[in-house]
Protein backbone atom coordinates (compact mmCIF):
# COMPACT_ATOMS: atom_id res chain seq x y z
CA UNK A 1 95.89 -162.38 -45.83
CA UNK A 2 93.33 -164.98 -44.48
CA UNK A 3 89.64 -163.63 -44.43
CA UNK A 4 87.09 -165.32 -42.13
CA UNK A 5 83.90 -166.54 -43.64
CA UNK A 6 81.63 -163.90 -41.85
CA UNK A 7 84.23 -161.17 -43.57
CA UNK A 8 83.75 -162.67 -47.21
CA UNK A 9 80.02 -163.10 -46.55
CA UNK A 10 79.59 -158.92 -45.87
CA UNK A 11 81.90 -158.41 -49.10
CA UNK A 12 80.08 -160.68 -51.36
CA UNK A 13 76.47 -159.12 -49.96
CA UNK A 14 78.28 -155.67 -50.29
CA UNK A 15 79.23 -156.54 -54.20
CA UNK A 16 75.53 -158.01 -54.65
CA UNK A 17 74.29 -154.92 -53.57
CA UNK A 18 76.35 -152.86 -56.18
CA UNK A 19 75.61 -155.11 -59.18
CA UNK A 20 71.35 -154.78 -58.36
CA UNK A 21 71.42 -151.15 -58.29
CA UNK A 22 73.49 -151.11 -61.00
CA UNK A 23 71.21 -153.51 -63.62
CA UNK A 24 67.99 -151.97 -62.13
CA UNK A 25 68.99 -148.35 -62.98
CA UNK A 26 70.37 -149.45 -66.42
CA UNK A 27 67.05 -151.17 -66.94
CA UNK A 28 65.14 -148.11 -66.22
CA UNK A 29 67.87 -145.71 -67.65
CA UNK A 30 69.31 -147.63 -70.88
CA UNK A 31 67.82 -146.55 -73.67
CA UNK A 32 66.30 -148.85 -76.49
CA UNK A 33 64.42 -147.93 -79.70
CA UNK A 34 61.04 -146.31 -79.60
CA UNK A 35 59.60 -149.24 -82.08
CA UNK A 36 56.60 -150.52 -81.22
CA UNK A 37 57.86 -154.20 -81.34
CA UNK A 38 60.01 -153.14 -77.80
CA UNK A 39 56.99 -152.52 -75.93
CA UNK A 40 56.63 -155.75 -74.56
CA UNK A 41 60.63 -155.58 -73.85
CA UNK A 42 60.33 -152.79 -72.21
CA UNK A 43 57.93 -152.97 -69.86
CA UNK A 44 59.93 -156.63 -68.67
CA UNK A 45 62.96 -154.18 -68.12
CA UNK A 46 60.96 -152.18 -65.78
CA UNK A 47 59.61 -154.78 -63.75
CA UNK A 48 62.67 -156.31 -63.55
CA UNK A 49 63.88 -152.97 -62.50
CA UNK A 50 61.73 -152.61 -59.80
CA UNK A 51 61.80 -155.95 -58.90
CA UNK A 52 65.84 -155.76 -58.40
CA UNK A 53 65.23 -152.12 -56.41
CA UNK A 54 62.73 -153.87 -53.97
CA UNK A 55 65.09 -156.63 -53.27
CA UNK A 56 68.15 -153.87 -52.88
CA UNK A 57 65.95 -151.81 -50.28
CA UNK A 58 64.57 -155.05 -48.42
CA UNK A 59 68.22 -156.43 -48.01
């Protein structure tokens, strides 16, 4: 089976897709310990997170 390039371009966007929603939500979602040494750590997650949910929703 021989895929053109525009066909493996949509599938590799398509995976992309997947993989962003799928980090963002565990960035928001995941949970980590309620220390305050994470604070800084977590509020990187979230804006990752919402850095990766722009980018899905733009694309």
């Amino acid at each position: 089976m021989i895929c053109s390039n525009k066909e493996l371009y949509n599938e590799s966007l398509g995976i992309a897709l997947v993989l962003m929603l799928f980090f963002a939500f565990y960035f928001l979602l995941a949970r980590t310990p309620d220390k305050r040494i994470f604070t800084n750590y977590l509020r990187s997650r979230r804006l990752m997170a919402g850095a990766l949910l722009t980018l899905t929703t733009t694309s």
